[in-house]
N, C-alpha and C. Protein backbone atom coordinates (compact mmCIF):
# COMPACT_ATOMS: atom_id res chain seq x y z
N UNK A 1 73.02 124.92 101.89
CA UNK A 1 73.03 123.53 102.31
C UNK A 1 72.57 123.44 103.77
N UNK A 2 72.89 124.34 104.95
CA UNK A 2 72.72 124.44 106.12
C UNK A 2 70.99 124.46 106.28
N UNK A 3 70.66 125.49 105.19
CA UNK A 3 69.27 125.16 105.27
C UNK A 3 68.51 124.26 105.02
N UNK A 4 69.13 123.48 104.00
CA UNK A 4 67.96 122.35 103.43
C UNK A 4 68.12 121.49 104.75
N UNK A 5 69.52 121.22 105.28
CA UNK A 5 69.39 120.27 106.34
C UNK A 5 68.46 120.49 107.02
N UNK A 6 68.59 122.32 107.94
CA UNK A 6 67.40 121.98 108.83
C UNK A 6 66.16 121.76 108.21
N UNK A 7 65.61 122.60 107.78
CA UNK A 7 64.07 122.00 106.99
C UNK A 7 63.75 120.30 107.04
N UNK A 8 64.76 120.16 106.64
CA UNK A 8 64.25 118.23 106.75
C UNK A 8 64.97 117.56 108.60
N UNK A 9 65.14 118.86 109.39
CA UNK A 9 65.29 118.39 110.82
C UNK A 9 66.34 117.74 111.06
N UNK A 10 67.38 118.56 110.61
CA UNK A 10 68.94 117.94 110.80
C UNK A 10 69.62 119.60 110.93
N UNK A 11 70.66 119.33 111.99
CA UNK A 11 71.42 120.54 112.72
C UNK A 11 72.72 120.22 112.23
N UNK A 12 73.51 121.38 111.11
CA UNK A 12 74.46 121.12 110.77
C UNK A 12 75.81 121.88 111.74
N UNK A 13 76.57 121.33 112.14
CA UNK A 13 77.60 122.06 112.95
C UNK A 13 78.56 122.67 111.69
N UNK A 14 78.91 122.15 111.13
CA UNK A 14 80.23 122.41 109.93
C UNK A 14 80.32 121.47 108.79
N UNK A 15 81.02 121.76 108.12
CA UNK A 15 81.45 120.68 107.12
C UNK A 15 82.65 120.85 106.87
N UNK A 16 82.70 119.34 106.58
CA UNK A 16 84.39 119.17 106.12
C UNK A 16 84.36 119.02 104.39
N UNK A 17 85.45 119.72 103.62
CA UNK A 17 85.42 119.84 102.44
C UNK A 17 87.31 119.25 102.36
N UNK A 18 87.09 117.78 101.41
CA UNK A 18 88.53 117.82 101.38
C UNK A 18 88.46 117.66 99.49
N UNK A 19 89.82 117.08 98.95
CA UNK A 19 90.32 117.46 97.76
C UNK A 19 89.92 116.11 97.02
N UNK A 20 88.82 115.68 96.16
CA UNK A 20 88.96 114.34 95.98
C UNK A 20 90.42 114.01 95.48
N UNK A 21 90.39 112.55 95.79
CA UNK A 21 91.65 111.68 94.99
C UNK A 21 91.82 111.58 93.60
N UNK A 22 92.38 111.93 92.85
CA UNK A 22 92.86 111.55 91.51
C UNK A 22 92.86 110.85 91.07
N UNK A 23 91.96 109.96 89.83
CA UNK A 23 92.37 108.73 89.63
C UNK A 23 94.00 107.76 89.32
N UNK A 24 93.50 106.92 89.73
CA UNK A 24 94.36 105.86 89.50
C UNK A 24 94.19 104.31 89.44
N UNK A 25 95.07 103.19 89.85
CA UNK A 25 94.99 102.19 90.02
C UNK A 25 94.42 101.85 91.66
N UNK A 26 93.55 101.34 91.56
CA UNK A 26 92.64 100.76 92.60
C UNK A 26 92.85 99.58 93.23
N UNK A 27 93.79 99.80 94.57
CA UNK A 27 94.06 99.03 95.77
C UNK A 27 93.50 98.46 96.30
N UNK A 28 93.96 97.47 97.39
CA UNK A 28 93.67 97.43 98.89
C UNK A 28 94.34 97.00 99.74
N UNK A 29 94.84 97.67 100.66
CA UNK A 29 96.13 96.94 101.95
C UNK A 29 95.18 96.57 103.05
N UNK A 30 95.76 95.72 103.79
CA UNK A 30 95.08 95.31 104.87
C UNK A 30 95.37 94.53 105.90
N UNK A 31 95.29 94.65 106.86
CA UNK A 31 95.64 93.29 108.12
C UNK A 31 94.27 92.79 108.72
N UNK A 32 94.88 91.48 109.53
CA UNK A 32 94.22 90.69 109.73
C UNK A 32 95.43 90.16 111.22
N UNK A 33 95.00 89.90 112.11
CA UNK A 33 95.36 89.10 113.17
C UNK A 33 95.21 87.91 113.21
N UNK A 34 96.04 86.90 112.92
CA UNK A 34 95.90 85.20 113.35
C UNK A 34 97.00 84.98 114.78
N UNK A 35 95.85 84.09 115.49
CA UNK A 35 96.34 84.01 116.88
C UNK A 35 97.32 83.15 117.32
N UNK A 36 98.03 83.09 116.02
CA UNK A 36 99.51 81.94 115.93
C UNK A 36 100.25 83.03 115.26
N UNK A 37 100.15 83.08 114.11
CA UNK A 37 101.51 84.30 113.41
C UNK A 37 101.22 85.50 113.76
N UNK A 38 100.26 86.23 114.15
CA UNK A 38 100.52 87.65 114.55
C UNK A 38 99.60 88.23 113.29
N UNK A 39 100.16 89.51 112.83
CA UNK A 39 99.60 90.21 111.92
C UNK A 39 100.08 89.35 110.60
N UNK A 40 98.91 89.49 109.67
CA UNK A 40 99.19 89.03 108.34
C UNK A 40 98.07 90.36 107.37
N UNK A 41 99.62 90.42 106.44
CA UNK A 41 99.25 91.96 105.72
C UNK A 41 98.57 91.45 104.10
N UNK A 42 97.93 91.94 103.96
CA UNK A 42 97.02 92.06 102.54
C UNK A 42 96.92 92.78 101.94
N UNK A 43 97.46 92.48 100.13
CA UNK A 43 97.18 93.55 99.38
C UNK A 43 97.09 92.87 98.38
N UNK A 44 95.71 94.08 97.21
CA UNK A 44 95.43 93.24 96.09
C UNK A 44 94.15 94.43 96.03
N UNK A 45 94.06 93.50 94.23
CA UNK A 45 93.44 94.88 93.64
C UNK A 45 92.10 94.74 94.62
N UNK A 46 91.71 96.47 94.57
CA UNK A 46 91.24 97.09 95.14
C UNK A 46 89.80 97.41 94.66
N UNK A 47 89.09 98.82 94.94
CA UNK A 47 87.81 99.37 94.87
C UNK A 47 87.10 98.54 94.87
N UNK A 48 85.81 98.74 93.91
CA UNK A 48 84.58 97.76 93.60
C UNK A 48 84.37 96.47 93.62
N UNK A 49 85.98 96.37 92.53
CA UNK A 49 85.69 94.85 92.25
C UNK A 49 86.92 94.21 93.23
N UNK A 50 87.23 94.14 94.79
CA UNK A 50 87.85 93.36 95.20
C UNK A 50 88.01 92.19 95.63
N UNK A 51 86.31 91.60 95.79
CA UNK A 51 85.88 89.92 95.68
C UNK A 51 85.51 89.69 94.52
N UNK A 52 85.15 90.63 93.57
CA UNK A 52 85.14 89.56 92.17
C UNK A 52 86.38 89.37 91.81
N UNK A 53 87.37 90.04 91.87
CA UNK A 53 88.54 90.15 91.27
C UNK A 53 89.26 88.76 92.52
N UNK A 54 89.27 88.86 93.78
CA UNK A 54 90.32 88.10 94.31
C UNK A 54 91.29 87.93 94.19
N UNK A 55 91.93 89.00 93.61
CA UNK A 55 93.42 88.96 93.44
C UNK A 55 94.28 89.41 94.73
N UNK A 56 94.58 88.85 95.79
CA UNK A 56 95.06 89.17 97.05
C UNK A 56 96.27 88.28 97.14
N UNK A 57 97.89 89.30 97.81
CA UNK A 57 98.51 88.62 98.24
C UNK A 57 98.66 88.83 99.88
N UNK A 58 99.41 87.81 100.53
CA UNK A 58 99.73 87.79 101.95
C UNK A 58 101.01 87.85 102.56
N UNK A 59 101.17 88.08 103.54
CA UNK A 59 102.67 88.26 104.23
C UNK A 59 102.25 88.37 105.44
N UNK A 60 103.06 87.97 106.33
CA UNK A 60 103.44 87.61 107.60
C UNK A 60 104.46 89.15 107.80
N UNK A 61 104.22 89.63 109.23
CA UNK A 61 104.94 90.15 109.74
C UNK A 61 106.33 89.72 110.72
N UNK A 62 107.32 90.30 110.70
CA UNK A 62 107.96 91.68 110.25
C UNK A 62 108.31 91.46 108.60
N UNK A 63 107.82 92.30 107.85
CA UNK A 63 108.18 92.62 106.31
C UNK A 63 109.55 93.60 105.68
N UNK A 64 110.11 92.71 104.88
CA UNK A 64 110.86 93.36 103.92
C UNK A 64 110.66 94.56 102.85
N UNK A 65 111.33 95.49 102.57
CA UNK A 65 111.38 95.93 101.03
C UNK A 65 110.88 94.95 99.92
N UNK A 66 111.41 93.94 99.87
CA UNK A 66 111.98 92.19 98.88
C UNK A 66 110.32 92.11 98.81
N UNK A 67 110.00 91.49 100.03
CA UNK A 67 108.29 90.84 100.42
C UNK A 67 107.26 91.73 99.80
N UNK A 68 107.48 93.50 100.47
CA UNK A 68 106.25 93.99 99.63
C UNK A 68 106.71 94.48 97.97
N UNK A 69 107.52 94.45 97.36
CA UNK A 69 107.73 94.04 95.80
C UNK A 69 107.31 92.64 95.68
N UNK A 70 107.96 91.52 96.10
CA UNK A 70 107.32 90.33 95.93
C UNK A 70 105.84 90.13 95.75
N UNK A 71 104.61 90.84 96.57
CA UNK A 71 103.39 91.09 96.57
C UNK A 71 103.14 91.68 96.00
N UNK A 72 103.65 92.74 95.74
CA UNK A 72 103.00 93.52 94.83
C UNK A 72 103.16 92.76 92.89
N UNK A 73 104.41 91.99 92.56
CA UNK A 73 104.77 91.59 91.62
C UNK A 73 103.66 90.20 91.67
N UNK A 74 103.18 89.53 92.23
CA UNK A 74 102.09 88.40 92.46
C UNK A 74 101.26 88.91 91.58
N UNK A 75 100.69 89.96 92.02
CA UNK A 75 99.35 89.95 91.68
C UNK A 75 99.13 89.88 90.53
N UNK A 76 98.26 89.12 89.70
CA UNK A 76 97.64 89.29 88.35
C UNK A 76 97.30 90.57 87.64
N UNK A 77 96.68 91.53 88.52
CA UNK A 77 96.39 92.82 88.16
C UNK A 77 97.37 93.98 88.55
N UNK A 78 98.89 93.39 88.72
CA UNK A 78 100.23 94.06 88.56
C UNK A 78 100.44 94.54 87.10
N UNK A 79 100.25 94.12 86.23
CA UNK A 79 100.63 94.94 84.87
C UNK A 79 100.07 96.67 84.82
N UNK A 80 98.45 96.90 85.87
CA UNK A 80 98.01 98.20 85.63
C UNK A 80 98.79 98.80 86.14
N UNK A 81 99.87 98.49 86.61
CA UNK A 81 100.55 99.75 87.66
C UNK A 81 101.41 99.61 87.22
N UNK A 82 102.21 98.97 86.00
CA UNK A 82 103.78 99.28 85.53
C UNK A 82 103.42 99.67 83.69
N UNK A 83 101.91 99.68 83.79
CA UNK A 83 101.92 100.63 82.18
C UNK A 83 101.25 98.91 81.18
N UNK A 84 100.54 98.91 81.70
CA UNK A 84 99.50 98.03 80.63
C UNK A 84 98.84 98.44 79.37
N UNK A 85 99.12 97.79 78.21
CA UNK A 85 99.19 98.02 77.23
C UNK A 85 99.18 99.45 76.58
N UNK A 86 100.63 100.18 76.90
CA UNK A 86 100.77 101.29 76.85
C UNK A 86 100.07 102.44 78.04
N UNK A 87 99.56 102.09 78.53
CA UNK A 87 98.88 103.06 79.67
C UNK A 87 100.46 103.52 80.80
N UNK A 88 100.19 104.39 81.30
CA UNK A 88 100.96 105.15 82.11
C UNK A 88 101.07 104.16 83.19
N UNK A 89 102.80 104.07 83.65
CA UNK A 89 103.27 103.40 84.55
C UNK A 89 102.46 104.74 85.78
N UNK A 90 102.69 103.45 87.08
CA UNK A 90 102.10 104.56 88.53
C UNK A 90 102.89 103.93 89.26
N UNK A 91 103.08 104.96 90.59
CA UNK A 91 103.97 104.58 91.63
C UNK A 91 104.17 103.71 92.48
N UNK A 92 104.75 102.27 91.76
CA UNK A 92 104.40 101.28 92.80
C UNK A 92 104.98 101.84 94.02
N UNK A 93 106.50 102.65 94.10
CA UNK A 93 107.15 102.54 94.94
C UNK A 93 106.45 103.29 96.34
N UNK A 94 105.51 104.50 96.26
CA UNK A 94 104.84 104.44 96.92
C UNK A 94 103.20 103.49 97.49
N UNK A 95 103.16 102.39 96.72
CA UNK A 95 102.28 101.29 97.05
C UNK A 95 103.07 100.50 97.87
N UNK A 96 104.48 100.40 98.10
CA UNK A 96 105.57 100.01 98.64
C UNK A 96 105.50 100.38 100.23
N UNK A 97 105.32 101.70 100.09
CA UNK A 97 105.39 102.28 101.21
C UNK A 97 104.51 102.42 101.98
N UNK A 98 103.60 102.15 101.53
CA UNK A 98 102.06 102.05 102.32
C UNK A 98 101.94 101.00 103.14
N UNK A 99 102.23 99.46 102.06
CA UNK A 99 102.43 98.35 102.99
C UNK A 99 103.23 98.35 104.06
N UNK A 100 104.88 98.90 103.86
CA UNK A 100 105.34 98.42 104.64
C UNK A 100 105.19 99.18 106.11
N UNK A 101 104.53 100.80 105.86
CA UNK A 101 104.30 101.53 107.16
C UNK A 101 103.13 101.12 107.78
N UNK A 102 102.08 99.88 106.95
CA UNK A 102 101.00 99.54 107.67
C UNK A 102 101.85 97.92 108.29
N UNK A 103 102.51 97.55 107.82
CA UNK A 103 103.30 96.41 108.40
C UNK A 103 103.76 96.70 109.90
N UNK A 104 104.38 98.02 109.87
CA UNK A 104 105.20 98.43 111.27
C UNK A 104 104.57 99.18 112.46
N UNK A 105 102.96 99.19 111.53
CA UNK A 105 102.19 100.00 112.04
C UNK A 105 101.72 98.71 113.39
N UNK A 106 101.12 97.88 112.46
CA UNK A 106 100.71 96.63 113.67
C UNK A 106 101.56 96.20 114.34
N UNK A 107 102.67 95.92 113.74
CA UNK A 107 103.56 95.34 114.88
C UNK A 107 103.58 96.01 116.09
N UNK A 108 103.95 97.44 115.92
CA UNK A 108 104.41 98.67 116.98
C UNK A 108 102.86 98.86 117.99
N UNK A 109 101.53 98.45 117.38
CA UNK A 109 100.41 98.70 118.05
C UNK A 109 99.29 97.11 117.55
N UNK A 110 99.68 96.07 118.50
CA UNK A 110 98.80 94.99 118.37
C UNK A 110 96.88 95.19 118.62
N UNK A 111 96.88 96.22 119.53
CA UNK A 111 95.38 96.42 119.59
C UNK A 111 94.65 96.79 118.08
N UNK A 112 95.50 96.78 116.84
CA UNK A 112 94.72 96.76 115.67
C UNK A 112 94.14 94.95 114.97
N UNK A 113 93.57 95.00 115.45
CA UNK A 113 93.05 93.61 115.01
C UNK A 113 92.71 93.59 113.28
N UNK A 114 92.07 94.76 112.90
CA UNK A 114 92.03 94.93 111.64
C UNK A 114 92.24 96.13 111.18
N UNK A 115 91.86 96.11 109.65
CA UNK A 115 92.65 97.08 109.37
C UNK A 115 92.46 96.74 107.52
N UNK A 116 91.64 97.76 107.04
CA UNK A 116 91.13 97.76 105.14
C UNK A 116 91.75 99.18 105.24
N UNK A 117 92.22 99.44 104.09
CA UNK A 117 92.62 100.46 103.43
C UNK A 117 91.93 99.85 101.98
N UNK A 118 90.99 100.46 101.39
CA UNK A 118 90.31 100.25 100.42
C UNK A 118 89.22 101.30 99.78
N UNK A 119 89.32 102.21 98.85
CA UNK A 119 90.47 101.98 97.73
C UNK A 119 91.43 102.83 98.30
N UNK A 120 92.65 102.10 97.87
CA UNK A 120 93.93 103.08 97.86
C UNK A 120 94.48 103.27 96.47
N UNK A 121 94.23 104.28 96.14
CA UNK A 121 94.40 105.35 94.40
C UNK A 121 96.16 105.17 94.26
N UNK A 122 96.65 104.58 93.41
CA UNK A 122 98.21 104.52 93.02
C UNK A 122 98.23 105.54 91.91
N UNK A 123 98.70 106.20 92.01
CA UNK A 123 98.96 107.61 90.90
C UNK A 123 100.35 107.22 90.39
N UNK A 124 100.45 108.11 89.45
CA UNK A 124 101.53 107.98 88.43
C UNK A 124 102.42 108.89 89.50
N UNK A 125 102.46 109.60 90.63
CA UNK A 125 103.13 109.87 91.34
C UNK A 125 102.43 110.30 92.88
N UNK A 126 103.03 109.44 93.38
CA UNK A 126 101.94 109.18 94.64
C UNK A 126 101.06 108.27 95.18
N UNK A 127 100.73 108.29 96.07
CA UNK A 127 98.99 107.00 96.44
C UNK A 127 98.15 108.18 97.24
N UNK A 128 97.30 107.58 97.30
CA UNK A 128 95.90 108.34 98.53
C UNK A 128 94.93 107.29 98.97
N UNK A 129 95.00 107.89 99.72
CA UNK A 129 94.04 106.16 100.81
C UNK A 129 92.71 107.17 101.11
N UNK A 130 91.57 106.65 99.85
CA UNK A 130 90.56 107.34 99.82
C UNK A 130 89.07 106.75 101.51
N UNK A 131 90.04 105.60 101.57
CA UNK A 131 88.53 105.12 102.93
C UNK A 131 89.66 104.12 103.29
N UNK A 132 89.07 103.83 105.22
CA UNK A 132 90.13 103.03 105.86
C UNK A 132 89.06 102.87 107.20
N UNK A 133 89.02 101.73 107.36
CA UNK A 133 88.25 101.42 108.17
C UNK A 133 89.51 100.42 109.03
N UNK A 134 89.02 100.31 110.51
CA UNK A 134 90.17 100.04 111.82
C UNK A 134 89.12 99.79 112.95
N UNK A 135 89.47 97.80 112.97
CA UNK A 135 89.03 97.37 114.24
C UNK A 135 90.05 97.48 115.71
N UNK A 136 89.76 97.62 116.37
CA UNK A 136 90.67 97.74 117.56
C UNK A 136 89.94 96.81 118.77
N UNK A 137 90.99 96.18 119.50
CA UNK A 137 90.86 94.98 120.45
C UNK A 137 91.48 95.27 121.67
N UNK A 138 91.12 94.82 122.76
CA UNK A 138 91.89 94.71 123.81
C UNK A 138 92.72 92.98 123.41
N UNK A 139 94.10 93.78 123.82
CA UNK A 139 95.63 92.61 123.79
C UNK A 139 96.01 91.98 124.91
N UNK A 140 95.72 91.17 125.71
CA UNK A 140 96.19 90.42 126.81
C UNK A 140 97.46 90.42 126.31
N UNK A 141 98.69 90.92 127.76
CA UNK A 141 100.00 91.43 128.03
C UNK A 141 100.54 89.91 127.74
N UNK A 142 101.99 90.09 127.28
CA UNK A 142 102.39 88.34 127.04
C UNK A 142 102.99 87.91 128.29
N UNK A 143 102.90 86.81 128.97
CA UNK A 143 103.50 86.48 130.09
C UNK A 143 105.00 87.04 130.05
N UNK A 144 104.81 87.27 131.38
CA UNK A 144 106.92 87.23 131.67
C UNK A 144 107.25 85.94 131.92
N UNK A 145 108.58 86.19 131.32
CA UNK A 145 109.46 84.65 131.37
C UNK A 145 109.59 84.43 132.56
N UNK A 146 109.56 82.65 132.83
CA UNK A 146 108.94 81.89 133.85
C UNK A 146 107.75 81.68 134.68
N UNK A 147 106.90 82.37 133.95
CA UNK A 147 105.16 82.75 134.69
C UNK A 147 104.44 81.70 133.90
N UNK A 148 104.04 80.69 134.93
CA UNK A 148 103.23 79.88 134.33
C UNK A 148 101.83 80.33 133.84
């Protein structure tokens, strides 16, 4: 491989070789910054079809356990992940956990303005966040109390 690169005039330093993801049910978590509520978290089916599909729910930060089941139970394309027409239930409870550590993630670091996790693979035990793309902003400090 090192060779074909150079021949066509490309210098390979290394490669990275990782494990593909396993299939599963096809995610997407995500934030978004509104300059009144703060972070607002997104999730809904995922991969290819995530604007044809439009199946997206929302939440406001700081998030519950309750909220990301609540979202996750919204969605229309919630039956693939608890065993649709006989197909193998998958781990919401780690789809659970994804949201809510990307929930605490923004709060704890506002310079994420955005933020796709897409696709994220729900396995019958487990998730994997196969691509994740992350805008980052400079945050003007919030006034101290009494500073006009």
């Amino acid at each position: 491989m090192t060779e074909t690169l150079r021949t066509h005039g490309h210098e390979a330093n290394g490669f990275l070789v990782q494990q593909m993801a396993q299939p599963g049910v096809e995610m997407i978590v995500g934030v978004v910054h509104d300059r009144r509520f703060g972070p607002v978290i997104a999730c809904g089916a995922g991969g290819t079809l995530v604007e044809l599909l439009k199946d997206v729910t929302v939440r406001l930060t700081p998030m519950s356990v309750r909220d990301a089941d609540e979202m996750i139970g919204e969605l229309r394309t919630a039956p693939l992940l608890t065993g649709y027409r006989g197909g193998p239930a998958h781990d919401v409870a780690a789809l659970r956990d994804i949201i809510l550590r990307v929930a605490t993630m923004v709060e704890d670091l506002p310079q994420i303005s955005e933020l796709d996790l897409n696709p994220v693979f729900v396995h019958q035990t487990g998730a994997s966040i196969a691509d994740a793309r992350v805008r980052i902003a400079a945050v003007a400090p919030e006034p101290l109390i009494g500073e006009a």
